[in-house]
PDB file of N, CA and C in Angstrom:
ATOM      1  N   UNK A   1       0.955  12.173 -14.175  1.00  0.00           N
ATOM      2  CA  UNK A   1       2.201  11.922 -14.857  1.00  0.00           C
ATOM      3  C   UNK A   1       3.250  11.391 -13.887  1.00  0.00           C
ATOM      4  N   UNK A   2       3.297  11.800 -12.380  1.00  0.00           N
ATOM      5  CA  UNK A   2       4.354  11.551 -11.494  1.00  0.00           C
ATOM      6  C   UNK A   2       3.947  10.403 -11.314  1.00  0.00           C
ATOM      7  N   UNK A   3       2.526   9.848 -11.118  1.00  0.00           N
ATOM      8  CA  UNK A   3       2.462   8.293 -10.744  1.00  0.00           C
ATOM      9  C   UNK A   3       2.780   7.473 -11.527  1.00  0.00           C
ATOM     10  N   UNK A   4       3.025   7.390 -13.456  1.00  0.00           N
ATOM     11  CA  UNK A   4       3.138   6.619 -13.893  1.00  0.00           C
ATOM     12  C   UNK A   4       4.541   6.645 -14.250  1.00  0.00           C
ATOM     13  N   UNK A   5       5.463   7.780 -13.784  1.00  0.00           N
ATOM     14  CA  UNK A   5       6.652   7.507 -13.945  1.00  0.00           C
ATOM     15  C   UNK A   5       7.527   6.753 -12.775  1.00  0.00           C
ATOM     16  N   UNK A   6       6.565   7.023 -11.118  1.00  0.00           N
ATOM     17  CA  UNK A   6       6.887   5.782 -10.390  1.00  0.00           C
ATOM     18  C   UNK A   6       6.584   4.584 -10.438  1.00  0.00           C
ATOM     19  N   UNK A   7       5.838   4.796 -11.224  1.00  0.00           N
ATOM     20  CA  UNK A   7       5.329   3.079 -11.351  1.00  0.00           C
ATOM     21  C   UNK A   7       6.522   2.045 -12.351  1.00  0.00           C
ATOM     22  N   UNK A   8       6.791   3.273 -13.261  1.00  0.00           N
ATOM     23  CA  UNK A   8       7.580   2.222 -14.567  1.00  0.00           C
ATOM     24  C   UNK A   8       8.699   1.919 -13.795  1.00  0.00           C
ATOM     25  N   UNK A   9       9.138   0.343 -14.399  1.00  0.00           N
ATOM     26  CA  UNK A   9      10.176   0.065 -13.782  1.00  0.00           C
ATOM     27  C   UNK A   9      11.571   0.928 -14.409  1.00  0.00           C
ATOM     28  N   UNK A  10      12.660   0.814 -13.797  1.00  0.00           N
ATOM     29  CA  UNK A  10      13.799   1.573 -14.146  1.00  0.00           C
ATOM     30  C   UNK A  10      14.751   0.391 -14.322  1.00  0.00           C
ATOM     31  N   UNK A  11      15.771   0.543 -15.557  1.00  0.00           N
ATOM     32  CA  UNK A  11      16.753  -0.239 -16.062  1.00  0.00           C
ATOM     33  C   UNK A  11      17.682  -0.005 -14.849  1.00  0.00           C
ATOM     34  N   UNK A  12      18.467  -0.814 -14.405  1.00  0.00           N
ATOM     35  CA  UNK A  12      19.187  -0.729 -12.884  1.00  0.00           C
ATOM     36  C   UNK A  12      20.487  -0.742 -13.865  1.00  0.00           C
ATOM     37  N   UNK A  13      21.175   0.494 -13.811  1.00  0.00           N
ATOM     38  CA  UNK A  13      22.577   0.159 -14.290  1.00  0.00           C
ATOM     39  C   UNK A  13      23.582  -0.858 -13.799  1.00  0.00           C
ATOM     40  N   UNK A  14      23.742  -1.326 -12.455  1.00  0.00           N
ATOM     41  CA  UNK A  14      24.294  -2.288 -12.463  1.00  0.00           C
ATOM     42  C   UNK A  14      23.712  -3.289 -11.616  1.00  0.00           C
ATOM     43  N   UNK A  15      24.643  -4.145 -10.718  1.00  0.00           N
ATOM     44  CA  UNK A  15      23.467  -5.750 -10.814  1.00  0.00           C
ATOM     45  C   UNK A  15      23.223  -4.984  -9.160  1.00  0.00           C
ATOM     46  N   UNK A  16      23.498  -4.483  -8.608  1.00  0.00           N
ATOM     47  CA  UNK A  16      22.860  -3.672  -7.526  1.00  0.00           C
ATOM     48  C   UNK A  16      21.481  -2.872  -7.223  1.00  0.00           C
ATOM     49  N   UNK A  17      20.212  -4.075  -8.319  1.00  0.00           N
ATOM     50  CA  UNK A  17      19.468  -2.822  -8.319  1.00  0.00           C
ATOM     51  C   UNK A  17      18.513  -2.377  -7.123  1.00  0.00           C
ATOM     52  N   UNK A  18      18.884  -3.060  -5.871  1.00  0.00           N
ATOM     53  CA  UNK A  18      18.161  -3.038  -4.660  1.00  0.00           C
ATOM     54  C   UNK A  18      18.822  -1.903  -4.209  1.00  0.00           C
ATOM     55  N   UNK A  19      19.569  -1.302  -4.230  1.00  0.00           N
ATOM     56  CA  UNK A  19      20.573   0.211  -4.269  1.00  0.00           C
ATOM     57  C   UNK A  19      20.335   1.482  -4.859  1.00  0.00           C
ATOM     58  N   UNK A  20      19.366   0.767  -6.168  1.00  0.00           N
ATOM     59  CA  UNK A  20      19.602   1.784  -7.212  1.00  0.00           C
ATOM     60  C   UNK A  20      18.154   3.089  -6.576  1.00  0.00           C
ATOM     61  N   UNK A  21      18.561   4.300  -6.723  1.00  0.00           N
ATOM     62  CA  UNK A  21      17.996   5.539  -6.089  1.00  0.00           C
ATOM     63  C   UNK A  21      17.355   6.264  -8.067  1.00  0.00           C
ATOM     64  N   UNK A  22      16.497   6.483  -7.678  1.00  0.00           N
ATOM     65  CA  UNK A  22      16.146   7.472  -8.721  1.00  0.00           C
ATOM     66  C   UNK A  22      16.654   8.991  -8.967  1.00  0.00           C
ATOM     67  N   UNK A  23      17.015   9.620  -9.473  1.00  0.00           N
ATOM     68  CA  UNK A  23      17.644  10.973  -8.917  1.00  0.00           C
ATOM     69  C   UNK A  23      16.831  12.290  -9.716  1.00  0.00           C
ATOM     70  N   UNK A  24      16.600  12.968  -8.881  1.00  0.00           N
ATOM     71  CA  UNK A  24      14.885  14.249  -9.427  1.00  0.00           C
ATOM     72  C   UNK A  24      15.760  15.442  -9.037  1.00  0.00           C
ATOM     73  N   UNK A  25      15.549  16.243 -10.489  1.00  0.00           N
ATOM     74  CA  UNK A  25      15.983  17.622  -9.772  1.00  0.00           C
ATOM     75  C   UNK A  25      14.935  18.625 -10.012  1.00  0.00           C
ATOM     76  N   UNK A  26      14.629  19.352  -8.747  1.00  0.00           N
ATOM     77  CA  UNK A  26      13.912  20.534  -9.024  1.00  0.00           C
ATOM     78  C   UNK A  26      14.365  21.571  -9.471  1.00  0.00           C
ATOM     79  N   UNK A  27      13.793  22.442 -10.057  1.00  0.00           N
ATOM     80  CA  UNK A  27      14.225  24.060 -10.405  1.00  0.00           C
ATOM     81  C   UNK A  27      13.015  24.627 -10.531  1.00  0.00           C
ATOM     82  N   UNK A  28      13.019  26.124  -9.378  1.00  0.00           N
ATOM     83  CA  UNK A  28      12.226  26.304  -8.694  1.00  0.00           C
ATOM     84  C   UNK A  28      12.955  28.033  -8.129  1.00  0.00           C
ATOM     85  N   UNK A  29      12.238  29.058  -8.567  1.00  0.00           N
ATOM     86  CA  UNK A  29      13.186  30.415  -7.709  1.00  0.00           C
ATOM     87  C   UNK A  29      12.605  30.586  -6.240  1.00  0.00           C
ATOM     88  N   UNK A  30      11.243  29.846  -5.919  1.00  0.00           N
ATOM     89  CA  UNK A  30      10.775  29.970  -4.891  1.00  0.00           C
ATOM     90  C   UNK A  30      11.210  28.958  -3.747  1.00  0.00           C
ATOM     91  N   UNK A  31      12.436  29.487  -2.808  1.00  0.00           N
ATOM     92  CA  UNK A  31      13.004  28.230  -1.838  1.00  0.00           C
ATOM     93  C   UNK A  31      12.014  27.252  -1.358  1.00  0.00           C
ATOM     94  N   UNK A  32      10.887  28.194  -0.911  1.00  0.00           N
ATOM     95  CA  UNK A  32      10.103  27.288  -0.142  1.00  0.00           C
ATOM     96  C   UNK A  32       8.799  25.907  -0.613  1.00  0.00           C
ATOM     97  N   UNK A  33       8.878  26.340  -1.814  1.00  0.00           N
ATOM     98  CA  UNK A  33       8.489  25.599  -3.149  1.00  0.00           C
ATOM     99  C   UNK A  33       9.579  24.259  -3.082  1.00  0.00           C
ATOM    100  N   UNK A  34      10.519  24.507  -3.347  1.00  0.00           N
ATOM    101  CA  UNK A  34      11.587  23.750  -3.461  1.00  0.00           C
ATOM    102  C   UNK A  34      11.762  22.338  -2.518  1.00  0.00           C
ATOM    103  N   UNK A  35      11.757  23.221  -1.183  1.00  0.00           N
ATOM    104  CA  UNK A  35      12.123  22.470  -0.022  1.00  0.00           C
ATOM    105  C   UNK A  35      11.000  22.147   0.205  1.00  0.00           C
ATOM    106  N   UNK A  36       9.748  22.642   0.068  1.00  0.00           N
ATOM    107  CA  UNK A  36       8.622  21.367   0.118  1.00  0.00           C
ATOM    108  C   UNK A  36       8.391  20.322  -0.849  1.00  0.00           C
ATOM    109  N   UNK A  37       8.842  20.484  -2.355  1.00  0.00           N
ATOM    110  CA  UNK A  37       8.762  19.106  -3.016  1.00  0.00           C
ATOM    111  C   UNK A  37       9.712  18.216  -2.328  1.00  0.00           C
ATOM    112  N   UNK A  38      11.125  18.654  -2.260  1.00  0.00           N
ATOM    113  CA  UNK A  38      12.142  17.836  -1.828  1.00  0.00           C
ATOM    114  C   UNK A  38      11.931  17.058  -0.517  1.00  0.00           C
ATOM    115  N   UNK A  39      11.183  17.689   0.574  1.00  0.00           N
ATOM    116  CA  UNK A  39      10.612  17.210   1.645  1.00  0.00           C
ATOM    117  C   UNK A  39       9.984  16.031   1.665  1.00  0.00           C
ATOM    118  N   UNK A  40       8.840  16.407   0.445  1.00  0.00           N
ATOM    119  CA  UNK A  40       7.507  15.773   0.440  1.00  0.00           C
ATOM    120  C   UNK A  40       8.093  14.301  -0.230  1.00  0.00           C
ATOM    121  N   UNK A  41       9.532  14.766  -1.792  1.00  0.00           N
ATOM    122  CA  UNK A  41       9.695  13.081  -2.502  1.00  0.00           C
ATOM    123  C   UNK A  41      10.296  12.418  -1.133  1.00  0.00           C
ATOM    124  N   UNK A  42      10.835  12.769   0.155  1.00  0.00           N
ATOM    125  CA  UNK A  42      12.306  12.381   0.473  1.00  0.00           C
ATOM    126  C   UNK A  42      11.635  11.729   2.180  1.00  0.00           C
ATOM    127  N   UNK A  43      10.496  12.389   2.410  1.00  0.00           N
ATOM    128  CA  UNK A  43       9.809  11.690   3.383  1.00  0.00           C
ATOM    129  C   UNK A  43       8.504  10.960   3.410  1.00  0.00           C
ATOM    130  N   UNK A  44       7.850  10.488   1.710  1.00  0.00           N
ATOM    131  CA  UNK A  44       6.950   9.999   1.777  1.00  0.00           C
ATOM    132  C   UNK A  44       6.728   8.223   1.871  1.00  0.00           C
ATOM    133  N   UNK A  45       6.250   8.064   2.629  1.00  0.00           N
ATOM    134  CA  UNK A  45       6.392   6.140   2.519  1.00  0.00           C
ATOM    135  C   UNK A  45       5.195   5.645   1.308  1.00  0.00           C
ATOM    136  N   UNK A  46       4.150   6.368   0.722  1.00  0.00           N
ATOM    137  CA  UNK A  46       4.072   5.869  -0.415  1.00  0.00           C
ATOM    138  C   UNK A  46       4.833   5.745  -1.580  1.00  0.00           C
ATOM    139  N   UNK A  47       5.904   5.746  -2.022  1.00  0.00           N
ATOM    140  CA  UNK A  47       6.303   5.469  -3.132  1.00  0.00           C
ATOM    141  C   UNK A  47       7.455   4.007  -2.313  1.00  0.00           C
ATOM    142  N   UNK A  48       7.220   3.384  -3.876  1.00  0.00           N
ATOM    143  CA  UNK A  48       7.935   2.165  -3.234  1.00  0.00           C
ATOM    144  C   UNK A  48       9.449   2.448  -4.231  1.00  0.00           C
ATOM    145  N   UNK A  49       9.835   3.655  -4.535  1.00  0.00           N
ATOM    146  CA  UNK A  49      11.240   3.859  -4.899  1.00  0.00           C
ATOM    147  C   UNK A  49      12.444   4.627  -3.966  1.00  0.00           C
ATOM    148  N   UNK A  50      12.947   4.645  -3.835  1.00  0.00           N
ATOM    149  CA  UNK A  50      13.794   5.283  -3.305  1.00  0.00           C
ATOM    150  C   UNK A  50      14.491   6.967  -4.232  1.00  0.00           C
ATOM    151  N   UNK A  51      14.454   7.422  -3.862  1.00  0.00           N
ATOM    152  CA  UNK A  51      14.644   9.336  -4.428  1.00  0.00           C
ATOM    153  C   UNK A  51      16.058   9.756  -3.914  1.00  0.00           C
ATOM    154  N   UNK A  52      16.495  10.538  -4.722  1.00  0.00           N
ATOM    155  CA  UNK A  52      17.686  11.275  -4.604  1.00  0.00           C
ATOM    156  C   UNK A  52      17.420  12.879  -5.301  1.00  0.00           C
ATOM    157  N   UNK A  53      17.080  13.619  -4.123  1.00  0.00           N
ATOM    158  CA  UNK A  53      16.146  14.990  -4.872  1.00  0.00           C
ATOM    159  C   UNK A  53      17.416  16.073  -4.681  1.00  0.00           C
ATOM    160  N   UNK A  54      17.189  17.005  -5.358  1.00  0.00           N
ATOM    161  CA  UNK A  54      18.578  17.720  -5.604  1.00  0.00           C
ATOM    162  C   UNK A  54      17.725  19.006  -5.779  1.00  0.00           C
ATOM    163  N   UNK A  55      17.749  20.422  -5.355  1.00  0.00           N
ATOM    164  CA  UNK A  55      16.937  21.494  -5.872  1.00  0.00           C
ATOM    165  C   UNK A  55      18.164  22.339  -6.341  1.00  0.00           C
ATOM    166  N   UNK A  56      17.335  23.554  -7.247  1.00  0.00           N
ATOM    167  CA  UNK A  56      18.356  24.373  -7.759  1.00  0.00           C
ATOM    168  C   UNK A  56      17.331  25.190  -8.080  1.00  0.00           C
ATOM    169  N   UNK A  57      17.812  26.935  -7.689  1.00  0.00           N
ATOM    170  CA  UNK A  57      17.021  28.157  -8.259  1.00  0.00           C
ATOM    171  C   UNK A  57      17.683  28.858  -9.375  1.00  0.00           C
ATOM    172  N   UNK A  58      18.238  28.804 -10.454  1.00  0.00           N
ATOM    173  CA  UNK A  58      19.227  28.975 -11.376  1.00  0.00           C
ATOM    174  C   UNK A  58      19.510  28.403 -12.531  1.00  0.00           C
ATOM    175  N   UNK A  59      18.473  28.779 -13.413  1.00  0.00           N
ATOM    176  CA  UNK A  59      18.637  27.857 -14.670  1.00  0.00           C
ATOM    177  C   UNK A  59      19.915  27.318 -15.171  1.00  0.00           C
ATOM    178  N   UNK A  60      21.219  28.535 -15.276  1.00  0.00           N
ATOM    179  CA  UNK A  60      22.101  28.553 -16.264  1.00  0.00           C
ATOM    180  C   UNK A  60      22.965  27.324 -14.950  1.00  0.00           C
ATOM    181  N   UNK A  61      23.181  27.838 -14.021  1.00  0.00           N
ATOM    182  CA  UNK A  61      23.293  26.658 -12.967  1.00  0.00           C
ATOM    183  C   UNK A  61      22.322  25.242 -13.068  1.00  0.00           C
ATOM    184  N   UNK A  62      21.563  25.195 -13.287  1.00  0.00           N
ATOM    185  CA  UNK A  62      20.743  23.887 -13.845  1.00  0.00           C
ATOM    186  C   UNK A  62      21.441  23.351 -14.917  1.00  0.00           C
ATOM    187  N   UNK A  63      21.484  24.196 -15.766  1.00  0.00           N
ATOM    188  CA  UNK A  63      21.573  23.869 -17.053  1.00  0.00           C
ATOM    189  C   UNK A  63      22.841  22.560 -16.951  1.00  0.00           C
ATOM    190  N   UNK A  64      23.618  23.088 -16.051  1.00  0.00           N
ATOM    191  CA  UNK A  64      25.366  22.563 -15.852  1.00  0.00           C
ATOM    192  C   UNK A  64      25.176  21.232 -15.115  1.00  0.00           C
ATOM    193  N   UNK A  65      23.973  21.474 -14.030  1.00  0.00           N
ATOM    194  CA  UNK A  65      23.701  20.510 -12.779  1.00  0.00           C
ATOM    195  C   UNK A  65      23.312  19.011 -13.648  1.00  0.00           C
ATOM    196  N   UNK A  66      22.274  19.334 -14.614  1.00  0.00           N
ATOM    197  CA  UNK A  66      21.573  18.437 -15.505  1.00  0.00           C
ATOM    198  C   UNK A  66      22.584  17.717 -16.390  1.00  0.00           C
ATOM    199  N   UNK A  67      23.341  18.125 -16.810  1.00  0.00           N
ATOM    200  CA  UNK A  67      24.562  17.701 -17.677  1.00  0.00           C
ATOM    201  C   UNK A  67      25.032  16.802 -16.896  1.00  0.00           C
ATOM    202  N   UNK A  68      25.550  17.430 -15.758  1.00  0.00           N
ATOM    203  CA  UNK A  68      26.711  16.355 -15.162  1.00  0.00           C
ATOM    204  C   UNK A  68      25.848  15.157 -14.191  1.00  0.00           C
ATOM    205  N   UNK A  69      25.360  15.619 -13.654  1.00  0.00           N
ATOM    206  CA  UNK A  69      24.035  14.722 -12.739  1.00  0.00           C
ATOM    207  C   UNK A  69      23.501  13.775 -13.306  1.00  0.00           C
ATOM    208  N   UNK A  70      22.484  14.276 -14.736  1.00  0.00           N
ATOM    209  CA  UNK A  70      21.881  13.067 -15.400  1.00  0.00           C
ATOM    210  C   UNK A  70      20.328  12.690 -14.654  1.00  0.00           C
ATOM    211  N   UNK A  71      20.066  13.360 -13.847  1.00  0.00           N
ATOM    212  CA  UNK A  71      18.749  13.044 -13.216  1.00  0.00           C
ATOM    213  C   UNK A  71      17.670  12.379 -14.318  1.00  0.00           C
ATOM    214  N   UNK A  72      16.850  11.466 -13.746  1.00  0.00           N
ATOM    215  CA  UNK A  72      15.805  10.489 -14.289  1.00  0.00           C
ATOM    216  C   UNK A  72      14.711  11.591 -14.424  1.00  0.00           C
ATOM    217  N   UNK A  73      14.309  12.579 -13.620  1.00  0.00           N
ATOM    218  CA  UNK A  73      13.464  13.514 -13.753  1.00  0.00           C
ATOM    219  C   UNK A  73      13.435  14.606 -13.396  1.00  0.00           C
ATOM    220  N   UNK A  74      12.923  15.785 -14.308  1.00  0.00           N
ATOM    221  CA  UNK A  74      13.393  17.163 -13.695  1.00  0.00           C
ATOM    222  C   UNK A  74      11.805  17.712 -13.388  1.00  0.00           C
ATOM    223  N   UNK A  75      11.763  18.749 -12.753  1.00  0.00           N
ATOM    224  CA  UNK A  75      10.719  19.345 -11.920  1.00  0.00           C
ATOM    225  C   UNK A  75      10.819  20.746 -12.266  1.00  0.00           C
ATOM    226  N   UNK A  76       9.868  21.336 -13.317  1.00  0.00           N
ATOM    227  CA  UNK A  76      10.378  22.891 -13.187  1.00  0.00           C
ATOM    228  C   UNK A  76       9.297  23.917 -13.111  1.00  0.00           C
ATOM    229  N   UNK A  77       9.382  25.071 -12.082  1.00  0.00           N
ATOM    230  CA  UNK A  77       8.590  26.014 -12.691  1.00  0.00           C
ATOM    231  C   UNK A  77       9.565  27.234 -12.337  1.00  0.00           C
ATOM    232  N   UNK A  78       9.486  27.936 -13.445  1.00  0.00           N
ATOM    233  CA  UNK A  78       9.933  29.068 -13.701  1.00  0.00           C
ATOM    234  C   UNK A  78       8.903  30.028 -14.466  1.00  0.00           C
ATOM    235  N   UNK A  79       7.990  29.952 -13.964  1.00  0.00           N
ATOM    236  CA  UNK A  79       7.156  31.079 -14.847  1.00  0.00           C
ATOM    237  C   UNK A  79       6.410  32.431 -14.183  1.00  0.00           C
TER     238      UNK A  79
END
């Protein structure tokens, strides 16, 4: 599922789209969970997009983050 959502192209909100960053938020109660996805989107040279990863352990805090943020994709385990 993660490969074919890097693959699709993304509508570039404005004519800057050599700029334009994707933005992923995790939610995750386990830090170290966290900081290894965020690691892994934020230092990998296979993807040919650029990432803007954001983590959060706190749903009701998510809940707020997601609103105002707007992230292209969210990441969750809470179970």
């Amino acid at each position: 599922m993660m490969k074919g959502f890097l693959k699709r192209k993304v509508d570039c909100p404005s004519s800057e789209c050599e700029t334009f960053m994707l933005k992923i938020l995790v939610i995750d109660r386990c830090h170290f969970t966290r900081t290894g996805i965020e690691a892994l989107l934020n230092h990998s040279g296979r993807f040919s997009s650029s990432f803007l990863v954001s983590g959060i352990n706190n749903l009701l805090l998510a809940k707020e983050h997601i609103l105002q943020w707007k992230p292209h994709l969210v990441i969750a385990d809470y179970g």
